[in-house]
Protein backbone atom coordinates (compact mmCIF):
# COMPACT_ATOMS: atom_id res chain seq x y z
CA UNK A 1 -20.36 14.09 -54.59
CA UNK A 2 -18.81 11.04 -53.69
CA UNK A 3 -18.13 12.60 -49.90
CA UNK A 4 -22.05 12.93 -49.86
CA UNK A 5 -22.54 9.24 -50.95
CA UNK A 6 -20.66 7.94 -47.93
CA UNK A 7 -21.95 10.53 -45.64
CA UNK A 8 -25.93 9.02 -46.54
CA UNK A 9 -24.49 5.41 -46.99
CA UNK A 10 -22.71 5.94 -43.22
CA UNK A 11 -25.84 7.61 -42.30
CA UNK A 12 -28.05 4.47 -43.04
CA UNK A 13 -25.92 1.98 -42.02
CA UNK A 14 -25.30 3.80 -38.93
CA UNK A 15 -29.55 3.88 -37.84
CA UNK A 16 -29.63 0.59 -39.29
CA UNK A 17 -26.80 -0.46 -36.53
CA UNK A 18 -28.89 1.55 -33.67
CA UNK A 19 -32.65 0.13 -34.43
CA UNK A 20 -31.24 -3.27 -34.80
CA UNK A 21 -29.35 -3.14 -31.75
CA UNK A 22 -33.01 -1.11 -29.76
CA UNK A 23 -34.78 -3.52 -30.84
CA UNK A 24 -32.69 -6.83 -30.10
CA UNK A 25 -32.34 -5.71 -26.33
CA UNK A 26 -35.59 -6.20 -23.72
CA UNK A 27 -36.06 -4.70 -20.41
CA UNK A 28 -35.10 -7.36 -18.07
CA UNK A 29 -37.76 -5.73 -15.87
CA UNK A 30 -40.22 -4.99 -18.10
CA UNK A 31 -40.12 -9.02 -19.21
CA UNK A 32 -39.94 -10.40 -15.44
CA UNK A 33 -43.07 -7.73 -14.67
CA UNK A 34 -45.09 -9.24 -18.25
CA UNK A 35 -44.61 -12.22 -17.35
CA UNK A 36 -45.57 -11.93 -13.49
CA UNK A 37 -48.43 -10.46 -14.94
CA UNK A 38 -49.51 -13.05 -17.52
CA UNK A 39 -48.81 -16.04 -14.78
CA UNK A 40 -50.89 -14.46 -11.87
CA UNK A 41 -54.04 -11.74 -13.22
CA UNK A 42 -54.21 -10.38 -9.65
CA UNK A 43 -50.49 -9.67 -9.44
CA UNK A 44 -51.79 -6.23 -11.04
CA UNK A 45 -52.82 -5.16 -7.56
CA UNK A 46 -49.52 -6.05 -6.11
CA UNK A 47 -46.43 -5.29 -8.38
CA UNK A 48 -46.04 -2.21 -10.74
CA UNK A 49 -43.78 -1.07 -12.73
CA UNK A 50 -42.29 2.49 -13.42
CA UNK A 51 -43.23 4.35 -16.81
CA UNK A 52 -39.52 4.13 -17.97
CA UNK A 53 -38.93 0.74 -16.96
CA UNK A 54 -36.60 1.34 -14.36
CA UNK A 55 -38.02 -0.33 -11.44
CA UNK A 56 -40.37 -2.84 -10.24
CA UNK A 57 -42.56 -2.31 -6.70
CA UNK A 58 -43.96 -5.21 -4.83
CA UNK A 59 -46.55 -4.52 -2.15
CA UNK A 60 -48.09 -7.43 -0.14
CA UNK A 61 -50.58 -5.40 1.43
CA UNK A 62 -51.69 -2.90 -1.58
CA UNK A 63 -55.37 -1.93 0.14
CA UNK A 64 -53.28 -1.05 3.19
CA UNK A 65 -55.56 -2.80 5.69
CA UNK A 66 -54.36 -3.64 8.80
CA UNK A 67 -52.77 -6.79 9.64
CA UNK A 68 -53.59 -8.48 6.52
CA UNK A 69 -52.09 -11.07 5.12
CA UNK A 70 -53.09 -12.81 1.65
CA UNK A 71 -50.32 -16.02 1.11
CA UNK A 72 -50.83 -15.33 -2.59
CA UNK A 73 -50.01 -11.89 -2.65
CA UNK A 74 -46.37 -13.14 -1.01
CA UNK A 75 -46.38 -16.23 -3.90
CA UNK A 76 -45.98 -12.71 -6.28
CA UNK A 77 -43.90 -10.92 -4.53
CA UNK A 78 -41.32 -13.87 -4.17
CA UNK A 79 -41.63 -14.97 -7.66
CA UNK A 80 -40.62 -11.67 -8.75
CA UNK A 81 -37.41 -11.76 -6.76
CA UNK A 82 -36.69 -14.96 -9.05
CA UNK A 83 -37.91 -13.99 -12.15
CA UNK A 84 -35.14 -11.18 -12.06
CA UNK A 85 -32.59 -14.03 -11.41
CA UNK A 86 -31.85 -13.15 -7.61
CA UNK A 87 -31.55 -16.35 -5.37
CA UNK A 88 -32.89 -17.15 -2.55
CA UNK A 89 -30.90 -16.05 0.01
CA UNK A 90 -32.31 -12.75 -0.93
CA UNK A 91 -36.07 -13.93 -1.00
CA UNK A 92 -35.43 -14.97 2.58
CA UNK A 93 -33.83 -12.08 4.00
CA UNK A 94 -36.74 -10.49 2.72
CA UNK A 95 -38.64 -12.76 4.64
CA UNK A 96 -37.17 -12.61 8.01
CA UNK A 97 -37.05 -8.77 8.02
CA UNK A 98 -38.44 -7.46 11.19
CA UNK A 99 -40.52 -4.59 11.27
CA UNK A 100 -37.23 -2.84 13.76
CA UNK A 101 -34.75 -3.58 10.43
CA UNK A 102 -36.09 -0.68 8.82
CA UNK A 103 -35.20 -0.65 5.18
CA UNK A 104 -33.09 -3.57 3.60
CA UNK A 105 -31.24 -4.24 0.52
CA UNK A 106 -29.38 -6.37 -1.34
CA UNK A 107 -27.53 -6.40 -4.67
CA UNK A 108 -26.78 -9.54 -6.54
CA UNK A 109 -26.58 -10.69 -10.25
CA UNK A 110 -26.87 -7.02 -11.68
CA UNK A 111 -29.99 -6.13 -9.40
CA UNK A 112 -30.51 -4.09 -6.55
CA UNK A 113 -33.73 -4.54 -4.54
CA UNK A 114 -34.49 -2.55 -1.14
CA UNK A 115 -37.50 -4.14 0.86
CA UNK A 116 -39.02 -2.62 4.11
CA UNK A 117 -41.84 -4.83 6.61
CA UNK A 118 -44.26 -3.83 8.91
CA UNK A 119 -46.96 -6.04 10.40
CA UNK A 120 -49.65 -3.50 9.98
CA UNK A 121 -48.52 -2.59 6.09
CA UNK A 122 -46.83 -5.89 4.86
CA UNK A 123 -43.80 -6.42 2.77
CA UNK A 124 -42.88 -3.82 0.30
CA UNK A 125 -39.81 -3.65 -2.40
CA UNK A 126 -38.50 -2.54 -5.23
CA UNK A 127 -36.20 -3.56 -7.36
CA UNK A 128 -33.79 -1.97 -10.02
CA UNK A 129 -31.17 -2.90 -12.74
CA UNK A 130 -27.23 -1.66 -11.86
């Protein structure tokens, strides 16, 4: 009987432990995309974010029409690269990316973002936690 005591009482202290630990953790992503989204309510058009939390997309051009540019679309994008804590010597490789770079990535401070540019389709990226 008393073997079945500590079995439950191990048992409860054990989920205890896990939801307490769940709970106590965020998404790094999932905060940097809320609050992207609570600063700017158009950044909906330009970043999403996957249904498990484990990435973030920026698109600069998200209608896909030609040669467009909208400077507040690329505010978004960019304050997305420092909500996640990367500097900005990755915000401006982004940046200088030719169209003839192809994809381009970078990894610093526990997050990996790839980016590709195109004139015609703008900047696009996405990021993800190590």
């Amino acid at each position: 009987m008393k073997f079945l005591k500590m079995i439950s009482l191990f048992a409860l202290i054990g989920t205890t432990g896990f939801l307490t630990s769940c709970g106590e953790s965020e998404n790094k992503l999932r905060v940097a995309y809320d609050e992207i989204i609570e600063a700017y309510p158009t950044a909906t058009a330009v970043v999403t974010i996957g249904a498990d939390d484990s990435y973030i997309t920026t698109d600069t051009n998200p209608y896909n029409i030609p040669d467009y540019y909208n400077a507040s679309y690329v505010n978004i994008c960019e304050q997305v690269v420092y909500k996640l804590g990367m500097p900005a010597s990755t915000w401006q490789l982004m940046i200088s990316t030719r169209a003839l770079d192809g994809t381009r990535t970078d990894t610093k401070n526990g997050d990996f973002a790839s980016w590709t540019y195109h004139p015609n389709s703008g900047l696009r990226t996405t990021f993800t936690l190590e």
